[in-house]
PDB file of N, CA and C in Angstrom:
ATOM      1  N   UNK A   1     -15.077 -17.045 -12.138  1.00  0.00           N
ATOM      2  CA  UNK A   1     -14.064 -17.203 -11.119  1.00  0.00           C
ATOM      3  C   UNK A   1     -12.806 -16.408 -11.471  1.00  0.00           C
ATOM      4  N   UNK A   2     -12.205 -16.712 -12.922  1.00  0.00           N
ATOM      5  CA  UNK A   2     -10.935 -15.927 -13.265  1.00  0.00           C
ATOM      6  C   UNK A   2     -11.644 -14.207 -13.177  1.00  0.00           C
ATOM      7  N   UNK A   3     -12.825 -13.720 -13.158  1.00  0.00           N
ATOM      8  CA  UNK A   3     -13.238 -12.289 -13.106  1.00  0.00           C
ATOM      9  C   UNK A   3     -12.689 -11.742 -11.612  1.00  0.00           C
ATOM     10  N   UNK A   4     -13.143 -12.390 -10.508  1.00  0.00           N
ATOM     11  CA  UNK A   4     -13.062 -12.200  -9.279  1.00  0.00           C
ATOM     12  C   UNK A   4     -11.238 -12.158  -8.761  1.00  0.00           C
ATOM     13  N   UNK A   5     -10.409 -12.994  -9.569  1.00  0.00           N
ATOM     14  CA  UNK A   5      -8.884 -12.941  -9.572  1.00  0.00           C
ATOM     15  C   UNK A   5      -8.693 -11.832  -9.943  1.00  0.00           C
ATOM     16  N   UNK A   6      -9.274 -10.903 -10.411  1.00  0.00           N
ATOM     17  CA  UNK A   6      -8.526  -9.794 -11.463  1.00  0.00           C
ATOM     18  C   UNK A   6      -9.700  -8.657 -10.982  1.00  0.00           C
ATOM     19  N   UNK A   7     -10.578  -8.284 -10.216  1.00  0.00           N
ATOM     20  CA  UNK A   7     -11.656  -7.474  -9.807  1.00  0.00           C
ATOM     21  C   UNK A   7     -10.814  -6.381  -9.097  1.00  0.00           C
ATOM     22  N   UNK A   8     -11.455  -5.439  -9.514  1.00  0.00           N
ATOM     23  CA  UNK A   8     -10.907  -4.055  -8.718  1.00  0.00           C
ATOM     24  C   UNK A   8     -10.598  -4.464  -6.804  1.00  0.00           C
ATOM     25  N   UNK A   9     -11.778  -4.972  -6.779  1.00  0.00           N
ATOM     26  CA  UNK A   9     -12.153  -5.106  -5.085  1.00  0.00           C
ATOM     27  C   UNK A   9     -10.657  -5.905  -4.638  1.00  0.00           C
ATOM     28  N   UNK A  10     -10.501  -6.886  -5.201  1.00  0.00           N
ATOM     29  CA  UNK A  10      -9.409  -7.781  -4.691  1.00  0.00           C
ATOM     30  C   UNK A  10      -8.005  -6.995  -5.000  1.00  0.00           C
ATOM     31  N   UNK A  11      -7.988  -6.607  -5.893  1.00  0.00           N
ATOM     32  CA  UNK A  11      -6.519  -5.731  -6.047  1.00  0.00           C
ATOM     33  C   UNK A  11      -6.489  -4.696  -4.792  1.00  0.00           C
ATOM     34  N   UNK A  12      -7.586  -4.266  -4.347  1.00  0.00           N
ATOM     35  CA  UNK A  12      -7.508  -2.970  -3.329  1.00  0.00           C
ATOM     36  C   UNK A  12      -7.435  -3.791  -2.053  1.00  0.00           C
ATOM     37  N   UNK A  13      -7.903  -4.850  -1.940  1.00  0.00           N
ATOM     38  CA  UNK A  13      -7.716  -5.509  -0.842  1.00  0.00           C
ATOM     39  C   UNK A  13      -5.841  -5.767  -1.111  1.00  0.00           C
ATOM     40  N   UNK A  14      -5.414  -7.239  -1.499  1.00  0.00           N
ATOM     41  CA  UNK A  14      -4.210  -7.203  -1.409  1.00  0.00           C
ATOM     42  C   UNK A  14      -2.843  -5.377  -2.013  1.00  0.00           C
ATOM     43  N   UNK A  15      -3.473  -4.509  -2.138  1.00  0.00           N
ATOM     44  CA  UNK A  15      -2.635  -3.122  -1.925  1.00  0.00           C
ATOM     45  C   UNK A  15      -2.996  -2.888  -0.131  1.00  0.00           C
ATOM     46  N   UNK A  16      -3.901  -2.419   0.523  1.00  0.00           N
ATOM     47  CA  UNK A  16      -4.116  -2.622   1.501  1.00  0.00           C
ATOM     48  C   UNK A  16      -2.855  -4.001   2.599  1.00  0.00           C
ATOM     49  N   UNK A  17      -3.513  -5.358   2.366  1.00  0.00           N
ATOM     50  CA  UNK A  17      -2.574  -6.059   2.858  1.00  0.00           C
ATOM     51  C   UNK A  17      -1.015  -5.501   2.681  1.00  0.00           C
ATOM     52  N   UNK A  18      -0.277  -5.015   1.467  1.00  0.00           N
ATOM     53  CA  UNK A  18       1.030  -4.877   1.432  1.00  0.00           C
ATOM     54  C   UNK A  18       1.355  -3.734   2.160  1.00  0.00           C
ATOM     55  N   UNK A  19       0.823  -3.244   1.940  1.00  0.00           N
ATOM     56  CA  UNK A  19       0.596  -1.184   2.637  1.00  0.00           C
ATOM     57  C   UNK A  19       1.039  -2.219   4.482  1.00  0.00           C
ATOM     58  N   UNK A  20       0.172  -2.604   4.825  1.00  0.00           N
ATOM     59  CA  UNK A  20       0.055  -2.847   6.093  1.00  0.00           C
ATOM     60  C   UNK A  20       1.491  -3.893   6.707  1.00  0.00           C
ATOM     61  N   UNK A  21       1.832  -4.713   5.462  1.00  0.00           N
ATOM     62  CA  UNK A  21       3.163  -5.646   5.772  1.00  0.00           C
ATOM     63  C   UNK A  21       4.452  -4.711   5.992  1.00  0.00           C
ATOM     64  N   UNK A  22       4.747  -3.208   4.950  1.00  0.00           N
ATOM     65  CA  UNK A  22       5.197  -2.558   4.650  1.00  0.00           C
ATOM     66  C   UNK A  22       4.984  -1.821   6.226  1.00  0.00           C
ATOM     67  N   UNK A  23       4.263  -1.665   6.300  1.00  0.00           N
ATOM     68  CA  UNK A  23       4.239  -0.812   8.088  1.00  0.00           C
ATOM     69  C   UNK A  23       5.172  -1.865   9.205  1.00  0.00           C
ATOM     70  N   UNK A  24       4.892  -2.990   8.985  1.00  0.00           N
ATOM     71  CA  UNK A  24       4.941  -3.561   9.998  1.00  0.00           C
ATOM     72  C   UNK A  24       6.780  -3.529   9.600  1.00  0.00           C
ATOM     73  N   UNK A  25       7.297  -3.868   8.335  1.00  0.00           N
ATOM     74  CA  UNK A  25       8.542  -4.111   7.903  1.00  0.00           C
ATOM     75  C   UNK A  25       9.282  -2.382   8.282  1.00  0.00           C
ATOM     76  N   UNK A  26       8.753  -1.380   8.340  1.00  0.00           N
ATOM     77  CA  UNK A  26       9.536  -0.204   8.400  1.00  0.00           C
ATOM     78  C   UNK A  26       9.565  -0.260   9.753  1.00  0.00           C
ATOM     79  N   UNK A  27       8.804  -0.591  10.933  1.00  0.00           N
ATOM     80  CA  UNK A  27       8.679  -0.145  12.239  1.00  0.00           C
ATOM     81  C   UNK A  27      10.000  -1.154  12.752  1.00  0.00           C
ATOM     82  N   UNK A  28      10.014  -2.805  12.493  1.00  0.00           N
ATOM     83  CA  UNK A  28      10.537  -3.437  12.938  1.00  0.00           C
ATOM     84  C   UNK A  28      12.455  -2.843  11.984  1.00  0.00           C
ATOM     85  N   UNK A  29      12.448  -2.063  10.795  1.00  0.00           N
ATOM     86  CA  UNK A  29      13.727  -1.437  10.329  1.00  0.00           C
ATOM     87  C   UNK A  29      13.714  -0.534  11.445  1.00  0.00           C
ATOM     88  N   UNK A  30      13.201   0.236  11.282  1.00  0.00           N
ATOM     89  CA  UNK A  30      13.450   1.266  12.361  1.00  0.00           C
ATOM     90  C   UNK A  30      14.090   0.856  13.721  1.00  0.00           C
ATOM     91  N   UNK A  31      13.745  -0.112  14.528  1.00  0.00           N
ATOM     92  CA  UNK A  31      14.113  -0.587  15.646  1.00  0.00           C
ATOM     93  C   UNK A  31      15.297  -0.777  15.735  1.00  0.00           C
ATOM     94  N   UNK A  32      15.883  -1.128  14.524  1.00  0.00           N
ATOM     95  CA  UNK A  32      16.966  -2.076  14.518  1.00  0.00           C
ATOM     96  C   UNK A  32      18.522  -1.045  14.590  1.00  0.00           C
ATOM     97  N   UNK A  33      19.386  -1.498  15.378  1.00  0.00           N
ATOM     98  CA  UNK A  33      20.603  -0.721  15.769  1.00  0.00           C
ATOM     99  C   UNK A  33      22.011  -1.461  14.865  1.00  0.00           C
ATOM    100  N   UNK A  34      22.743  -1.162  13.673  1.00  0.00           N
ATOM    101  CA  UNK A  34      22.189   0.857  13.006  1.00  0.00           C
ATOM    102  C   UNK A  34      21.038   0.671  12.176  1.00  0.00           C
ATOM    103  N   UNK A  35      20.792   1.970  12.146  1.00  0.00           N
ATOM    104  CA  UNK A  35      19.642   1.604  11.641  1.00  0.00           C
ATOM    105  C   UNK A  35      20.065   1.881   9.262  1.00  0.00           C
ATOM    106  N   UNK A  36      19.389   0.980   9.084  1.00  0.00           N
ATOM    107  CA  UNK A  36      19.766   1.079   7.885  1.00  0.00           C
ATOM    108  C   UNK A  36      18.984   1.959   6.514  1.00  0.00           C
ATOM    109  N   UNK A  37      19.202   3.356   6.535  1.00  0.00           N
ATOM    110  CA  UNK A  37      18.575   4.478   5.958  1.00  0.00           C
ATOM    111  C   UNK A  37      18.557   4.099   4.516  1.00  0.00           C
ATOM    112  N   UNK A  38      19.534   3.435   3.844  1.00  0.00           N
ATOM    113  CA  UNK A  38      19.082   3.411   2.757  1.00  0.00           C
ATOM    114  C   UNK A  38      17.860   2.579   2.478  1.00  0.00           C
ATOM    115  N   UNK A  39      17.966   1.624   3.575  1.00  0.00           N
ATOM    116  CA  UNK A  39      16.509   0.343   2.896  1.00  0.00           C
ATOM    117  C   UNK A  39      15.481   1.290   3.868  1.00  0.00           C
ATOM    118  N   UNK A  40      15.807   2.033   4.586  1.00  0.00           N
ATOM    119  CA  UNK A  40      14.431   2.241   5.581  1.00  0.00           C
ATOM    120  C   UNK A  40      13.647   3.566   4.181  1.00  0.00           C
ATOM    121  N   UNK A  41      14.126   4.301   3.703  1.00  0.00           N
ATOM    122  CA  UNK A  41      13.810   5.235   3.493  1.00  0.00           C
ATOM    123  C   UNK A  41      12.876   4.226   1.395  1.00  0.00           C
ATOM    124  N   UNK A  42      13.720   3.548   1.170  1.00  0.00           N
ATOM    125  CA  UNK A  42      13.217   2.567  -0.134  1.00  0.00           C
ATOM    126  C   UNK A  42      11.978   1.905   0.681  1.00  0.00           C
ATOM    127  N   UNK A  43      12.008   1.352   1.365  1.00  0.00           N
ATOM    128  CA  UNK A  43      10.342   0.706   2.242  1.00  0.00           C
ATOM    129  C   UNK A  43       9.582   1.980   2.056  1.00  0.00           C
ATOM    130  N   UNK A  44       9.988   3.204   2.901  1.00  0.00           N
ATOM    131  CA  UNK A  44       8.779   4.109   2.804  1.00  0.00           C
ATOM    132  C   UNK A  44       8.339   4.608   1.483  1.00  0.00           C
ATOM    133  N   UNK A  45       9.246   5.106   1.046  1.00  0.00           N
ATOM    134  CA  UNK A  45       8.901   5.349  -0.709  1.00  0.00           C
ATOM    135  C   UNK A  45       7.660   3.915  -1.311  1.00  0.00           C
ATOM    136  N   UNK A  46       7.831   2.989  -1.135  1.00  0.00           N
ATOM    137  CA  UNK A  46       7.492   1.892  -2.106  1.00  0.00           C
ATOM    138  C   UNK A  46       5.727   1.776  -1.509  1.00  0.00           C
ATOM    139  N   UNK A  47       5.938   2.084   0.411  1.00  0.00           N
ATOM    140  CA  UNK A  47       5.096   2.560   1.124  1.00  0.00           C
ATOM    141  C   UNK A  47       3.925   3.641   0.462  1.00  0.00           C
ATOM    142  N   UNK A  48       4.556   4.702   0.296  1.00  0.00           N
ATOM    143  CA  UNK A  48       3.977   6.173  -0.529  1.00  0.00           C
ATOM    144  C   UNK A  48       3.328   5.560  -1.629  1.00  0.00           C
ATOM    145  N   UNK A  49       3.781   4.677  -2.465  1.00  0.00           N
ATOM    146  CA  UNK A  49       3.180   4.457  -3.716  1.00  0.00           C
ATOM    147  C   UNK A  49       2.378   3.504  -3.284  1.00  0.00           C
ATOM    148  N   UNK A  50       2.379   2.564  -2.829  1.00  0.00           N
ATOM    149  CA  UNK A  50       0.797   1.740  -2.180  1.00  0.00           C
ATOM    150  C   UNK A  50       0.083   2.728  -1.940  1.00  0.00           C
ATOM    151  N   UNK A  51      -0.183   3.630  -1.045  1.00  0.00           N
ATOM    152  CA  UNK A  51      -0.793   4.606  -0.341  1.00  0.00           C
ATOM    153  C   UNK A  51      -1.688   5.332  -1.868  1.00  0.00           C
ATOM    154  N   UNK A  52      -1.131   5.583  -2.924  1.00  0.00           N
ATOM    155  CA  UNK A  52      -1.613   6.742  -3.862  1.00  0.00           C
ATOM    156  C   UNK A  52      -1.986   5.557  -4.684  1.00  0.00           C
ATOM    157  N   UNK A  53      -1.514   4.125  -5.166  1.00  0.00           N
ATOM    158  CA  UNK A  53      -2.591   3.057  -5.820  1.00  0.00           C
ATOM    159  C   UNK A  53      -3.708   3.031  -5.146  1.00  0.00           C
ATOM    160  N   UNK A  54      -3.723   2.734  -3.803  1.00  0.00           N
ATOM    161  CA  UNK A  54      -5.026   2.850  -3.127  1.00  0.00           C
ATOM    162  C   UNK A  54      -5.882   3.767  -3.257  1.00  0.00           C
ATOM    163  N   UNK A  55      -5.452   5.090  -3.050  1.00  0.00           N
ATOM    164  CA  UNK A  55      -6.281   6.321  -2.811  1.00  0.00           C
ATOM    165  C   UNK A  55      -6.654   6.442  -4.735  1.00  0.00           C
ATOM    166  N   UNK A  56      -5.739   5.868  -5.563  1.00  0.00           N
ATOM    167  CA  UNK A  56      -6.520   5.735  -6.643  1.00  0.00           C
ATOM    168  C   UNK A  56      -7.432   4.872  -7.036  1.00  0.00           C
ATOM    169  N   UNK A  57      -7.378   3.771  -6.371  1.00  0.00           N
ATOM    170  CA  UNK A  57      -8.341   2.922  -6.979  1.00  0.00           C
ATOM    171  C   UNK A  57     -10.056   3.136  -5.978  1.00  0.00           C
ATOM    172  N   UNK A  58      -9.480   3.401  -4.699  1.00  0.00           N
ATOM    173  CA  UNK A  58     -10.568   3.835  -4.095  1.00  0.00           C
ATOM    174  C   UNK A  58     -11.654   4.678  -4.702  1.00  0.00           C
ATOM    175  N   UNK A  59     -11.046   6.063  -5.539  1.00  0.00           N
ATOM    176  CA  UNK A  59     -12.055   6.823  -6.179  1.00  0.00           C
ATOM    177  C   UNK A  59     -12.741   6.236  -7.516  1.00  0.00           C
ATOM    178  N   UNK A  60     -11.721   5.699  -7.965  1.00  0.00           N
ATOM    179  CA  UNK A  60     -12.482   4.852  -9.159  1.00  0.00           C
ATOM    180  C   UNK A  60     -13.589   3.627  -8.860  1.00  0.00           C
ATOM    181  N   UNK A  61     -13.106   3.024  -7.784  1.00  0.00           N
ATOM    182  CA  UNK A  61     -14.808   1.900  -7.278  1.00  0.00           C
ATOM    183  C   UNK A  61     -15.805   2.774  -6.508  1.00  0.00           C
ATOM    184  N   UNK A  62     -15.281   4.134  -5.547  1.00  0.00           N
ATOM    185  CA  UNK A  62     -16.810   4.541  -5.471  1.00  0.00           C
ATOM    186  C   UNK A  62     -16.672   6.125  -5.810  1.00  0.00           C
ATOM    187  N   UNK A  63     -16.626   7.153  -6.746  1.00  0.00           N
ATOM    188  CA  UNK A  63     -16.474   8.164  -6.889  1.00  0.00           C
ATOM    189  C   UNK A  63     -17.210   8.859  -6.534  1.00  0.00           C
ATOM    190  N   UNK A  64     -16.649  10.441  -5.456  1.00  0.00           N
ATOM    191  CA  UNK A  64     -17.023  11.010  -5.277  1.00  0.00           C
ATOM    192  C   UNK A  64     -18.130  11.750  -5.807  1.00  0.00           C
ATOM    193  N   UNK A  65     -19.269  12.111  -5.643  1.00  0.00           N
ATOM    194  CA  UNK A  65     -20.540  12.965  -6.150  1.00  0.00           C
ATOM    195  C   UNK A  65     -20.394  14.694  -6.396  1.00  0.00           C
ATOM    196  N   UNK A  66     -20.220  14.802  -7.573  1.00  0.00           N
ATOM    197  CA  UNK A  66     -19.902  16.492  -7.843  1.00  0.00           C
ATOM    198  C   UNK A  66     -21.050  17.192  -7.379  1.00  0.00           C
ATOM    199  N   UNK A  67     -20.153  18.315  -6.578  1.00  0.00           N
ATOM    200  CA  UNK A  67     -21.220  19.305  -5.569  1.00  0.00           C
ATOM    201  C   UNK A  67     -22.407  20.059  -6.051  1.00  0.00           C
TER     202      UNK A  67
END
């Protein structure tokens, strides 16, 4: 049970979930009148780095096949 807390699969799932809270939190910054650049632009950054944990852990659970 403590294996499955700590499994690649579940970490890529909750990066995924935050990636997606993080969308929802920049769209609803964005809306907002003024708009506040310093936190909007720290969401996307923090955004970017979910994005490249993912795209890293993705290749490591199923790696690409050399041509």
């Amino acid at each position: 049970m403590i294996e499955n807390l700590h499994s690649p699969h579940r970490r890529l799932i909750e990066l995924r979930m935050e990636h997606a809270d993080l969308d929802n939190l920049i769209d609803r910054a964005a809306e907002q009148s003024p708009v506040d650049e310093l936190s909007l632009r720290r969401l996307k950054k923090r955004r970017l780095l979910l994005r490249d944990q993912i795209a890293t852990l993705e290749l490591m659970l199923d790696p690409k096949e050399p041509a």
